[in-house]
N, C-alpha and C. Protein backbone atom coordinates (compact mmCIF):
# COMPACT_ATOMS: atom_id res chain seq x y z
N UNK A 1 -26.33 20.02 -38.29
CA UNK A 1 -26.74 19.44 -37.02
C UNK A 1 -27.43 20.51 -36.20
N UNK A 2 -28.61 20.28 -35.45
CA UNK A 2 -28.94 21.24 -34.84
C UNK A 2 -28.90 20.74 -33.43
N UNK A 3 -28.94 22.18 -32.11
CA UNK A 3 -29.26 21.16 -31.14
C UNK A 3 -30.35 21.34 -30.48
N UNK A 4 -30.42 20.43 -29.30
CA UNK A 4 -31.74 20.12 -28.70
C UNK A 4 -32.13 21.18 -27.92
N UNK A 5 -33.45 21.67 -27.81
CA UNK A 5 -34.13 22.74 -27.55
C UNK A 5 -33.33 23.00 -26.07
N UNK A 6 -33.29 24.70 -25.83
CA UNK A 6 -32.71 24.82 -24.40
C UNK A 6 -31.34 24.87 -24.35
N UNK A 7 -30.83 24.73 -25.48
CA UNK A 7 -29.53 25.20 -25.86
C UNK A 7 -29.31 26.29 -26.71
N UNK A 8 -27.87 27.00 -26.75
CA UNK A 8 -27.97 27.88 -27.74
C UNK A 8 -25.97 27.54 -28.20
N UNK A 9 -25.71 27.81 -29.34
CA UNK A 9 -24.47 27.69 -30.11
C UNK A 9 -24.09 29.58 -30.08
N UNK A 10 -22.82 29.82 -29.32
CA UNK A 10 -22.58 31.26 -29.77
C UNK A 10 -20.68 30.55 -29.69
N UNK A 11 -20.50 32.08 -30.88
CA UNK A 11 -18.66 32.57 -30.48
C UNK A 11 -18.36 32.53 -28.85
N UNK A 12 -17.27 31.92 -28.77
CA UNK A 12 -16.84 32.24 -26.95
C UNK A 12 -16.40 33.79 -27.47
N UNK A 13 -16.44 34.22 -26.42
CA UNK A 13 -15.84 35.65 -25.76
C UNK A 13 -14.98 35.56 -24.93
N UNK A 14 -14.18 36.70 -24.80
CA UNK A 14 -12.87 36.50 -23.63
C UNK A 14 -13.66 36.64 -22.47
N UNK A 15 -14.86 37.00 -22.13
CA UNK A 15 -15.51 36.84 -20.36
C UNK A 15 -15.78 35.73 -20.30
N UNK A 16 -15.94 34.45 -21.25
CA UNK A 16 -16.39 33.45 -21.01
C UNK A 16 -15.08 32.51 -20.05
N UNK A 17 -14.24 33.44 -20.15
CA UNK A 17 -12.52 32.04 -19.87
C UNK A 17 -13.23 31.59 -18.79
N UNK A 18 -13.84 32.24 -17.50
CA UNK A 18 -14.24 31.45 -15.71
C UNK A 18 -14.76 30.30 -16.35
N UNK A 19 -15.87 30.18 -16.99
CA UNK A 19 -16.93 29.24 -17.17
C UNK A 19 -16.08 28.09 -18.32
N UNK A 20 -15.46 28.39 -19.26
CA UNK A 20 -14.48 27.48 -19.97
C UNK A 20 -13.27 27.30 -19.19
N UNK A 21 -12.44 27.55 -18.47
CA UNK A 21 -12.04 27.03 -17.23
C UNK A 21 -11.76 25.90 -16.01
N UNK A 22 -13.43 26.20 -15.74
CA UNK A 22 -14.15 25.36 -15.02
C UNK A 22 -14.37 24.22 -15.52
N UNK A 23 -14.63 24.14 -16.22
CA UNK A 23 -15.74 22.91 -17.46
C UNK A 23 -13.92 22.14 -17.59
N UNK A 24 -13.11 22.85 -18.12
CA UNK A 24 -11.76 22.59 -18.42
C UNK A 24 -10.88 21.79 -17.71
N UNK A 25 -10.90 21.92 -15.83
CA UNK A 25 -10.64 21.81 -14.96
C UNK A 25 -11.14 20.19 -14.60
N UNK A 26 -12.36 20.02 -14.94
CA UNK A 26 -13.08 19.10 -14.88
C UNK A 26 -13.20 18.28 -15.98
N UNK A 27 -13.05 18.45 -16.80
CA UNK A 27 -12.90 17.41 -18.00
C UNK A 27 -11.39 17.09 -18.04
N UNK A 28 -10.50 17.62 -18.00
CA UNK A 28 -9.45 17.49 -18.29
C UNK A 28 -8.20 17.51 -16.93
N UNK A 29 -8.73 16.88 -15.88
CA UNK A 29 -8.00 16.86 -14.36
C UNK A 29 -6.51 17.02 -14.52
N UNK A 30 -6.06 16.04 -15.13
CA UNK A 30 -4.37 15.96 -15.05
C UNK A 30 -3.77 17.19 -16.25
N UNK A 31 -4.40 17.42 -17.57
CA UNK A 31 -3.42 17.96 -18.33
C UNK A 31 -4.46 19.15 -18.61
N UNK A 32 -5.17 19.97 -17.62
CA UNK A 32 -5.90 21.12 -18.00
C UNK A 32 -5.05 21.77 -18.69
N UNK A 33 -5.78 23.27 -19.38
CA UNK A 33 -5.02 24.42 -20.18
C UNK A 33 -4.87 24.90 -18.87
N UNK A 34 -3.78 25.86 -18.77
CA UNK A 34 -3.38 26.95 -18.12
C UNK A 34 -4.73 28.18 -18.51
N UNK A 35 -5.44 28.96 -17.50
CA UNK A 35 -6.13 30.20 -17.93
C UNK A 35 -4.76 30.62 -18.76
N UNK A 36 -3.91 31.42 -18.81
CA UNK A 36 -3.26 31.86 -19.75
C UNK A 36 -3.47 31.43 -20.86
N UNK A 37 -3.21 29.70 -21.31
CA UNK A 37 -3.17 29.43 -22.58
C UNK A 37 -4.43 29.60 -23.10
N UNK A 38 -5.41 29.21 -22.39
CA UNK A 38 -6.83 29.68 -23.20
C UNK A 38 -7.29 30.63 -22.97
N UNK A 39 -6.67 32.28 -22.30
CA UNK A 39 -7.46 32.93 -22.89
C UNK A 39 -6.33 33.59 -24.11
N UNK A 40 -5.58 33.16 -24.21
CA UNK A 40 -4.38 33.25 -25.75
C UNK A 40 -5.21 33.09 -26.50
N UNK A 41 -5.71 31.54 -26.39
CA UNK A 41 -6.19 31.49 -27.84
C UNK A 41 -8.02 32.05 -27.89
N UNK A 42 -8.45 32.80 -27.22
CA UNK A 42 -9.78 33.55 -26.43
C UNK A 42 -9.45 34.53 -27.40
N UNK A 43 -8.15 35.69 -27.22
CA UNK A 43 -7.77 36.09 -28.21
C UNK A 43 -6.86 36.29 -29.93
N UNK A 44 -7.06 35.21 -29.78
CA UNK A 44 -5.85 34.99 -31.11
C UNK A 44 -6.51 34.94 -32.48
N UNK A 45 -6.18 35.96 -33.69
CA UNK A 45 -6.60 36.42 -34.62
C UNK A 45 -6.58 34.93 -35.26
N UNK A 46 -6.70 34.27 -34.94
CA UNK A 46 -6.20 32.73 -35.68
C UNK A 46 -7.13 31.58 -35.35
N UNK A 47 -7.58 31.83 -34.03
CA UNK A 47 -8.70 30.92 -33.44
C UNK A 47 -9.98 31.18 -34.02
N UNK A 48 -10.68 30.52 -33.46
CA UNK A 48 -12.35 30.00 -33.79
C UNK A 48 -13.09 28.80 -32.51
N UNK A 49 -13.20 29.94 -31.22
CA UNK A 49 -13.74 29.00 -30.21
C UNK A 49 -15.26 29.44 -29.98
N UNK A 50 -15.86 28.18 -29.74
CA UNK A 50 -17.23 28.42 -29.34
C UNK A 50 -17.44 27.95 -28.27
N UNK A 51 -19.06 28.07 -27.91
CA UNK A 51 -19.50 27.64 -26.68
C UNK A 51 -21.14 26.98 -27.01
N UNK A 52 -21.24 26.19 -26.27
CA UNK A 52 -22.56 25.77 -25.78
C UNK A 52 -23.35 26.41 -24.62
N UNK A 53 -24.19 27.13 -24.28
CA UNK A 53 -24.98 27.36 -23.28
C UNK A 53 -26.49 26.68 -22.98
N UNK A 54 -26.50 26.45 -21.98
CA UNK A 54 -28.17 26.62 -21.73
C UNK A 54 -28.98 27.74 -21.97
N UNK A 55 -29.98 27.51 -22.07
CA UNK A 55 -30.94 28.87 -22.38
C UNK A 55 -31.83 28.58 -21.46
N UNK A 56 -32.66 29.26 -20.29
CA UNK A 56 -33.36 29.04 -19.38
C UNK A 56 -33.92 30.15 -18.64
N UNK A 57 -35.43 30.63 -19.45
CA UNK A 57 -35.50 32.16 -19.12
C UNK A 57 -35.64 32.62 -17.52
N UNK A 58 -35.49 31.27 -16.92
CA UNK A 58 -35.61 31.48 -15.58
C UNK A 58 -34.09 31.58 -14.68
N UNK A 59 -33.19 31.28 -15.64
CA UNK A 59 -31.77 31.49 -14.81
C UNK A 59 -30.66 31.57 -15.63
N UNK A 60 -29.92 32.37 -15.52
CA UNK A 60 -28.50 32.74 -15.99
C UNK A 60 -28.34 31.64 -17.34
N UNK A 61 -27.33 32.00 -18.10
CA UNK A 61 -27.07 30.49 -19.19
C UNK A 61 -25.81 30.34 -18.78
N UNK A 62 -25.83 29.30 -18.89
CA UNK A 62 -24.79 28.45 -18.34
C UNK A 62 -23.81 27.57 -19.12
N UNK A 63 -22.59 28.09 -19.68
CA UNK A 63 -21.58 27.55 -20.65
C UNK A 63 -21.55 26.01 -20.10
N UNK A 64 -21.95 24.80 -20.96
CA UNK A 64 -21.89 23.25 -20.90
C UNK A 64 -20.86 22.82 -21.96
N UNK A 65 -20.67 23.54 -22.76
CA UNK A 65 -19.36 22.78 -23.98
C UNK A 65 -19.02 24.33 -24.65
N UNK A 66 -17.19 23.88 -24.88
CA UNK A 66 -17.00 24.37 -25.73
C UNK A 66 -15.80 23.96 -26.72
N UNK A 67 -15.30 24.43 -27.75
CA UNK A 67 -14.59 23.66 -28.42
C UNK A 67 -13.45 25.18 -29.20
N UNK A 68 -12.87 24.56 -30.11
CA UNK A 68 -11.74 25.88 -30.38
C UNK A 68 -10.90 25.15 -32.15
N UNK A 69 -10.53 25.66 -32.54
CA UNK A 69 -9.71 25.49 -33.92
C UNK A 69 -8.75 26.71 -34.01
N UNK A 70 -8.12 26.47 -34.82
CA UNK A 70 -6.72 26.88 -35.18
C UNK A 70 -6.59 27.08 -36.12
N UNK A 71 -6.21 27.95 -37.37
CA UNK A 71 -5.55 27.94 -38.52
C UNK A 71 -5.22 29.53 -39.00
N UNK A 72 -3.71 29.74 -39.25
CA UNK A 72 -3.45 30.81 -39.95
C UNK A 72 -4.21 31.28 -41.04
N UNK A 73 -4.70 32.71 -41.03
CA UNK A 73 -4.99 32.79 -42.56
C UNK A 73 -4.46 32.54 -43.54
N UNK A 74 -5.17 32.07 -44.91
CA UNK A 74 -4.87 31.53 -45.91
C UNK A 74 -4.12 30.25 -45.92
N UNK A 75 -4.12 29.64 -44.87
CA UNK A 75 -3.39 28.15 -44.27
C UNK A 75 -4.50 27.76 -45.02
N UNK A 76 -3.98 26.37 -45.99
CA UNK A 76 -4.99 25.18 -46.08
C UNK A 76 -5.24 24.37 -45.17
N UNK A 77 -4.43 24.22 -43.85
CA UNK A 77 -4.32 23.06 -42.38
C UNK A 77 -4.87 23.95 -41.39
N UNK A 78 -5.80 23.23 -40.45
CA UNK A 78 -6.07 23.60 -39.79
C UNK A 78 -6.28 22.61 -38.23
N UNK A 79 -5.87 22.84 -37.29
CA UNK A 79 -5.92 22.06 -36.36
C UNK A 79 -7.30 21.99 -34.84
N UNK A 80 -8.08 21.34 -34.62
CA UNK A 80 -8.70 21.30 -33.78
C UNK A 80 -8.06 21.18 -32.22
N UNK A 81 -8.52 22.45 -31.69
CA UNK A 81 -7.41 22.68 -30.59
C UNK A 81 -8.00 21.71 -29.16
N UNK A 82 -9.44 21.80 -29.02
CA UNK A 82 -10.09 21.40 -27.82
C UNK A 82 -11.68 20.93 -28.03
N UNK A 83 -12.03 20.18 -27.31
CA UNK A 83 -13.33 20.40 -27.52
C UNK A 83 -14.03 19.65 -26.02
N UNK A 84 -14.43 19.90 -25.28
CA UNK A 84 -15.22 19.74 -24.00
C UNK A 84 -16.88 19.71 -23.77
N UNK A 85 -17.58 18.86 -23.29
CA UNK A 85 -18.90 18.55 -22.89
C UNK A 85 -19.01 18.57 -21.36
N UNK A 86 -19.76 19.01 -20.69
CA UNK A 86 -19.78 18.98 -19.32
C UNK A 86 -20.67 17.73 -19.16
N UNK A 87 -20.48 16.71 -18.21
CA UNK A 87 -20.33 15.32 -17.85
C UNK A 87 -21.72 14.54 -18.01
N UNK A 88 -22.67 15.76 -17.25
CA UNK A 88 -24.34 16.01 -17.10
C UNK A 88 -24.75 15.60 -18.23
N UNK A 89 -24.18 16.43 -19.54
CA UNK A 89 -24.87 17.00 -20.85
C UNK A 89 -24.32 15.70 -21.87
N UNK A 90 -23.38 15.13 -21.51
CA UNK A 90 -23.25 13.91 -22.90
C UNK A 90 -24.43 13.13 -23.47
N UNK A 91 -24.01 12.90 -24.48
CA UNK A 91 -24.88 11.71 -24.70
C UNK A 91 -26.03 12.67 -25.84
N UNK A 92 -26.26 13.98 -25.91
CA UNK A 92 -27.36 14.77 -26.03
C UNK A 92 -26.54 15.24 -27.46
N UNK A 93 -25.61 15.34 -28.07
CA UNK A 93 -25.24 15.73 -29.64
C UNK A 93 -24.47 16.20 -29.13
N UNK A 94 -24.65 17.17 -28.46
CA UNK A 94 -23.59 18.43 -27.84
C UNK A 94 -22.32 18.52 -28.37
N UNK A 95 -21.26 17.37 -28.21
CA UNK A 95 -20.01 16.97 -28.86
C UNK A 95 -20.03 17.22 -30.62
N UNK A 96 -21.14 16.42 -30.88
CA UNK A 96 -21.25 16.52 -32.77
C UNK A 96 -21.81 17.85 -33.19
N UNK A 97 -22.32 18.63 -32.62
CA UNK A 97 -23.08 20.37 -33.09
C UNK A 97 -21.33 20.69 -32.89
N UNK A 98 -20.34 20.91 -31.58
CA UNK A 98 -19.63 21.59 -31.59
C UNK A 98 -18.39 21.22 -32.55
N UNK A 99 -18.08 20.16 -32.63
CA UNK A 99 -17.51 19.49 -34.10
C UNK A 99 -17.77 20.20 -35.14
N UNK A 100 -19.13 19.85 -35.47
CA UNK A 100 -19.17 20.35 -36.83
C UNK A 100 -19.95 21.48 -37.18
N UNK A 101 -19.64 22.44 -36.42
CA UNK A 101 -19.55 23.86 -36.45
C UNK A 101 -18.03 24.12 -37.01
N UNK A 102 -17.22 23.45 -35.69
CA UNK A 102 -15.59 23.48 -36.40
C UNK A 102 -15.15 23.14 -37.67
N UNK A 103 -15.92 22.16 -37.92
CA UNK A 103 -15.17 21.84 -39.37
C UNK A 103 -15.94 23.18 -40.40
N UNK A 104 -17.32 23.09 -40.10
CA UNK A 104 -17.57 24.19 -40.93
C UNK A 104 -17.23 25.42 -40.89
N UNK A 105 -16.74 26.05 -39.59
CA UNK A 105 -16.08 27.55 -39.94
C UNK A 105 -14.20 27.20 -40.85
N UNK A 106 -13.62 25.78 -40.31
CA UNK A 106 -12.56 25.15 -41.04
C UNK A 106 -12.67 25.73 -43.06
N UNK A 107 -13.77 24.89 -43.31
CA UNK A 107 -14.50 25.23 -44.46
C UNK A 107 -14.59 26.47 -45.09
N UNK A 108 -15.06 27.31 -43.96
CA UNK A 108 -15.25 28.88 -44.74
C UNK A 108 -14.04 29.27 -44.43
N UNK A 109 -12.87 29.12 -43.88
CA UNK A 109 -11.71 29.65 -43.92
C UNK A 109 -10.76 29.06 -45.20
N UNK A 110 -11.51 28.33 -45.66
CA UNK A 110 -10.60 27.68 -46.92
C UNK A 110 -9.82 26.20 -47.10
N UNK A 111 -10.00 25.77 -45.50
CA UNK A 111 -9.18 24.70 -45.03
C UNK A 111 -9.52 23.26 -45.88
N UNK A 112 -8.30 22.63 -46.32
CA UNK A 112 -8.26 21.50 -46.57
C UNK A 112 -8.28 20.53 -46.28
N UNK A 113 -7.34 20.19 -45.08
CA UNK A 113 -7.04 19.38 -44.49
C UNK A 113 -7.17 19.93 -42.45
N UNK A 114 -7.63 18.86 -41.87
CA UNK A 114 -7.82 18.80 -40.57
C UNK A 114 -7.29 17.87 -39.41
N UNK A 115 -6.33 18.63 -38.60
CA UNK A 115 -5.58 17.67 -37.90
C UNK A 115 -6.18 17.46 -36.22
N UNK A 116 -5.93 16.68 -35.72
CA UNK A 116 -5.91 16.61 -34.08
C UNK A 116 -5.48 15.54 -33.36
N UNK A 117 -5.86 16.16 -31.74
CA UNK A 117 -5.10 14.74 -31.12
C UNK A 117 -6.24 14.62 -30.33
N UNK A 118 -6.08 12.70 -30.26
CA UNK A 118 -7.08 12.39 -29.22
C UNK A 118 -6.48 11.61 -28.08
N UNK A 119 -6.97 11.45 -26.92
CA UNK A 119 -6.33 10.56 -26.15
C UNK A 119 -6.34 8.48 -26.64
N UNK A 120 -5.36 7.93 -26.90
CA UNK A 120 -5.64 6.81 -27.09
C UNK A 120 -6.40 6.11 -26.31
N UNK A 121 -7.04 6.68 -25.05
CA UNK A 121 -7.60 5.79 -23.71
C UNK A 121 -9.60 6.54 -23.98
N UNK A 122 -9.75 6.86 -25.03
CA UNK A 122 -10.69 7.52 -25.29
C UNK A 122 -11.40 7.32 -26.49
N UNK A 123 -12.26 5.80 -26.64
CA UNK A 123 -12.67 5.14 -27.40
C UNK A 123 -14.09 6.28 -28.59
N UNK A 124 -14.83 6.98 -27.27
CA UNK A 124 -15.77 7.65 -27.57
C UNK A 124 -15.51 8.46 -28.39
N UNK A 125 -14.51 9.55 -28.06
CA UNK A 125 -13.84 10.33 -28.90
C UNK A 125 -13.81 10.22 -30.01
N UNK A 126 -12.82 9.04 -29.98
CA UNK A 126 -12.45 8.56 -31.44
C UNK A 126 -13.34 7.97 -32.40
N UNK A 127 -14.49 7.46 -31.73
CA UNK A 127 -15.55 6.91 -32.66
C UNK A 127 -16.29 8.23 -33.61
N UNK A 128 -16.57 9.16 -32.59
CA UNK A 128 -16.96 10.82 -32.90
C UNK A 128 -16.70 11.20 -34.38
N UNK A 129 -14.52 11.27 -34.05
CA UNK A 129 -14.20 11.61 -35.21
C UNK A 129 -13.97 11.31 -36.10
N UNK A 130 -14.39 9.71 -36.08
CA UNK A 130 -14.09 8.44 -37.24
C UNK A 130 -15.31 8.83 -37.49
N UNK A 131 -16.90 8.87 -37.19
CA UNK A 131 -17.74 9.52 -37.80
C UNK A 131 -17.92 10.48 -38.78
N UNK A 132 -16.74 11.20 -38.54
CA UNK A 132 -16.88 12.51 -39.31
C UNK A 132 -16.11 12.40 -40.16
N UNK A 133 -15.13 11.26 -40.76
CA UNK A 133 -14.07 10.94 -41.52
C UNK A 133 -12.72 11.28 -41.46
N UNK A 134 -12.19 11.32 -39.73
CA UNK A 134 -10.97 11.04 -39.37
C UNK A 134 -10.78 9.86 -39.45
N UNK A 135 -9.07 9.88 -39.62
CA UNK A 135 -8.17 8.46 -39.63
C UNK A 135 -6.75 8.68 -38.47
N UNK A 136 -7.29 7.73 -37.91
CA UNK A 136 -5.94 7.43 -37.10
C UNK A 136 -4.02 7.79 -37.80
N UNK A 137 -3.54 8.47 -38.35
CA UNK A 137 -2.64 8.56 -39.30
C UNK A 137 -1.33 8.41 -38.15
N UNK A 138 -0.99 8.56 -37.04
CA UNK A 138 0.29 8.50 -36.33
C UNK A 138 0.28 8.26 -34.97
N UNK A 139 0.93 7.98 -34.15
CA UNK A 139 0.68 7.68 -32.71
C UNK A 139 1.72 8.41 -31.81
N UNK A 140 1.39 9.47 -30.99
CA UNK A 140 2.55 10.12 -30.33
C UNK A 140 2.24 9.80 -28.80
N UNK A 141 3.60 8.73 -28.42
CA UNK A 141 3.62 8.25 -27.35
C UNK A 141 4.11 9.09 -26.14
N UNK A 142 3.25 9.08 -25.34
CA UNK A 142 3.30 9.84 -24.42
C UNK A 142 2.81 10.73 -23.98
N UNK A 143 2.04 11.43 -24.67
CA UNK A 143 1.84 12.70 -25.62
C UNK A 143 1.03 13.35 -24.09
N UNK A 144 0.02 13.22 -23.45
CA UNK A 144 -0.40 13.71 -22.53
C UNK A 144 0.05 13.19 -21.13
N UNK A 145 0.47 14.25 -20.39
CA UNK A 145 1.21 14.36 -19.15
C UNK A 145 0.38 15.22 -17.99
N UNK A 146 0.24 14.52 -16.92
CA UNK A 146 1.14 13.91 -16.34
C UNK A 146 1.17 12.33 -16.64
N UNK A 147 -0.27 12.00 -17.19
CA UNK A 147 -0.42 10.64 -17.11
C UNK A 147 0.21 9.86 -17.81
N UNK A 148 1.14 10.11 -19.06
CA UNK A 148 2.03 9.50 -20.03
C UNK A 148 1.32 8.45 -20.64
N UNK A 149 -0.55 8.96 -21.01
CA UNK A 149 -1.21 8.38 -22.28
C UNK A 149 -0.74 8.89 -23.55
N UNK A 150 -0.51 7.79 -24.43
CA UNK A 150 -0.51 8.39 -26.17
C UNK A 150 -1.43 9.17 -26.90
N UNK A 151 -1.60 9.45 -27.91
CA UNK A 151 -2.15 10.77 -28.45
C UNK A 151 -2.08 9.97 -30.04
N UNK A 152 -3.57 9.56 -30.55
CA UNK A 152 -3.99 9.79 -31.80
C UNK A 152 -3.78 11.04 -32.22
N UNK A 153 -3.09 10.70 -33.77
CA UNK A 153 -3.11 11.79 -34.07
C UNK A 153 -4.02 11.43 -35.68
N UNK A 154 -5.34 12.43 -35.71
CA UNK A 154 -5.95 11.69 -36.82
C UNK A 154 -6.26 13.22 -37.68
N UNK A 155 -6.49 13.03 -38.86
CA UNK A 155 -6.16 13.60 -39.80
C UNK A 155 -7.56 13.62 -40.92
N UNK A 156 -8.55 14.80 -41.66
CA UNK A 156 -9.22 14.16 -42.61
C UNK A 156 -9.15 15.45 -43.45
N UNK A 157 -9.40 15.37 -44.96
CA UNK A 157 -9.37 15.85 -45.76
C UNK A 157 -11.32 16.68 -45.87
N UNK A 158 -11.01 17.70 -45.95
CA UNK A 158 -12.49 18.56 -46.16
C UNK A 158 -13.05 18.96 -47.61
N UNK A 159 -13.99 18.80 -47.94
CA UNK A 159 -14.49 18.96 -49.00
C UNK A 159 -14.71 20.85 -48.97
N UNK A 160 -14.88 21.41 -50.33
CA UNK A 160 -14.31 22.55 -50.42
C UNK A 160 -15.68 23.37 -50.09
N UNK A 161 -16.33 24.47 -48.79
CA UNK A 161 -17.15 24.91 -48.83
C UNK A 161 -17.92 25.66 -49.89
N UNK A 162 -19.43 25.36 -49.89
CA UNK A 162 -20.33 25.81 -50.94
C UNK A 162 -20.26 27.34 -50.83
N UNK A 163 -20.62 28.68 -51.23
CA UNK A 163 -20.68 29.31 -51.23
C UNK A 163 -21.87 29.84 -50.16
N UNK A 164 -21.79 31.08 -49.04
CA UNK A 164 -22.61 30.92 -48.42
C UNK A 164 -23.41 32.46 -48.69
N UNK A 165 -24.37 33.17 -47.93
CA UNK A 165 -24.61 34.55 -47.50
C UNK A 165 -24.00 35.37 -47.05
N UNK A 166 -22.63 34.69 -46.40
CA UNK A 166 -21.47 35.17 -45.31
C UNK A 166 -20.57 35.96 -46.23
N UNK A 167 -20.86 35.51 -47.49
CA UNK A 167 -19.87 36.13 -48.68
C UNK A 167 -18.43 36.20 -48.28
N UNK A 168 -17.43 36.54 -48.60
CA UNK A 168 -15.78 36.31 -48.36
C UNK A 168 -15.22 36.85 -47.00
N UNK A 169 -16.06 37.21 -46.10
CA UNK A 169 -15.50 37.63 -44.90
C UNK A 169 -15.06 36.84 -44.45
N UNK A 170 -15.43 35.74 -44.25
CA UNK A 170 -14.94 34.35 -43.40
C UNK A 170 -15.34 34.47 -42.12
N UNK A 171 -16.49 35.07 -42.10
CA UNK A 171 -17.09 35.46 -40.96
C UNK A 171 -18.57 34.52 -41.39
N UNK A 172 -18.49 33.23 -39.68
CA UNK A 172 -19.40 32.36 -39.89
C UNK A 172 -21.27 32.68 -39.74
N UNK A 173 -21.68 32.07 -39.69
CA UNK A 173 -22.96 32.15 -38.58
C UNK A 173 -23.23 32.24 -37.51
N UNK A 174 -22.12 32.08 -36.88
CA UNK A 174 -22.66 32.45 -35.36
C UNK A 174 -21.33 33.43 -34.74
N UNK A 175 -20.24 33.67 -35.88
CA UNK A 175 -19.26 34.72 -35.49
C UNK A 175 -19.39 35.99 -35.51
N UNK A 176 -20.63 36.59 -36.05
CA UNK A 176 -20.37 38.40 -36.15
C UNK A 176 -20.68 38.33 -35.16
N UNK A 177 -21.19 38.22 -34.47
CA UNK A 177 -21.69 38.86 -32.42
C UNK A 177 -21.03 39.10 -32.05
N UNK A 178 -19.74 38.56 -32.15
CA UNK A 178 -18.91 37.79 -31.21
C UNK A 178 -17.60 39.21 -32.18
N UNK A 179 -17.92 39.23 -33.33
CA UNK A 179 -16.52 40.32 -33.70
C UNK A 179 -17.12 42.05 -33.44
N UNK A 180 -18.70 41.99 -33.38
CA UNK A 180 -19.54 42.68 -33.26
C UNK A 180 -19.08 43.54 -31.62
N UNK A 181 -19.12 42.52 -31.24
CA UNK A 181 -18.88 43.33 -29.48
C UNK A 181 -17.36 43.62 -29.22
N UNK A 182 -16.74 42.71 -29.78
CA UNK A 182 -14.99 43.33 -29.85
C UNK A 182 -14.47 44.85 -30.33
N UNK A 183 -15.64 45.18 -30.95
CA UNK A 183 -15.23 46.99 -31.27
C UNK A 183 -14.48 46.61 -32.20
């Protein structure tokens, strides 16, 4: 998937938490992350978060989506932790580039299987990841608070990544920058 001109796909960085935050704050009113919890997983040898920016040689870029995954090394499971569009920007792929970036760094980590939760009150969502060959597999009632909506929990099996240029690092296409500036 590529996206539409004026965008750019990078690794989040831990300076990015203000701007993922924000976006956070606003997509997600009642059950935001704590800054703590995301910049945990900002740093956690285990994550895989990205970002969406604008590109606009006339002004700052400006983080519009970002999204995050989960999986221990050498884990065949891997879980999709978040994924956010700023309100402006829907409708434009934005959601499906940051998806399936995830599944594909999922892929180069070895992952088999792919879990997450969606809100049951969140038709769009779910159409997204039924696109991509999630299945509704369990229903956890309650699951987001304060509002005490249920939580799809859907589940899909990944086909085994092709071999890439990236060779066995497990280091994606758009991740060395991003391990590059970490020292």
């Amino acid at each position: 998937m590529s996206l539409p001109d004026g965008f750019r796909l990078r690794r989040a960085h831990p300076q990015d938490l203000d701007d993922i935050m924000w976006l956070e704050h606003v997509s997600f009113p009642t059950d935001a992350w704590s800054a703590s919890q995301m910049s945990g997983e900002l740093y956690s040898p285990h994550g895989y978060y990205i970002v969406i920016e604008t590109v606009d040689e006339s002004a700052a870029p400006t983080v519009v989506g970002y999204a995050g995954l989960s999986s221990l090394a050498g884990n065949p499971v891997a879980d999709v932790q978040t994924i956010a569009v700023a309100a402006e920007q829907r409708g434009k792929g934005l959601g499906r580039v940051l998806f399936s970036e995830l599944l594909d760094e999922a892929r180069r980590r070895g992952v088999h299987e792919v879990f997450l939760e969606v809100r049951a009150d969140n038709p769009v969502a779910q159409a997204m990841y039924t696109a991509f060959g999630f299945e509704h597999i369990a229903t956890r009632p309650r699951y987001y608070q304060p509002d005490g909506v249920d939580a799809w929990v859907m589940r899909a099996e990944l086909a085994a990544a092709a071999p890439t240029s990236a060779g066995t690092s497990g280091v994606g296409p758009i991740g060395q920058e991003a391990l590059d500036e970490r020292g």
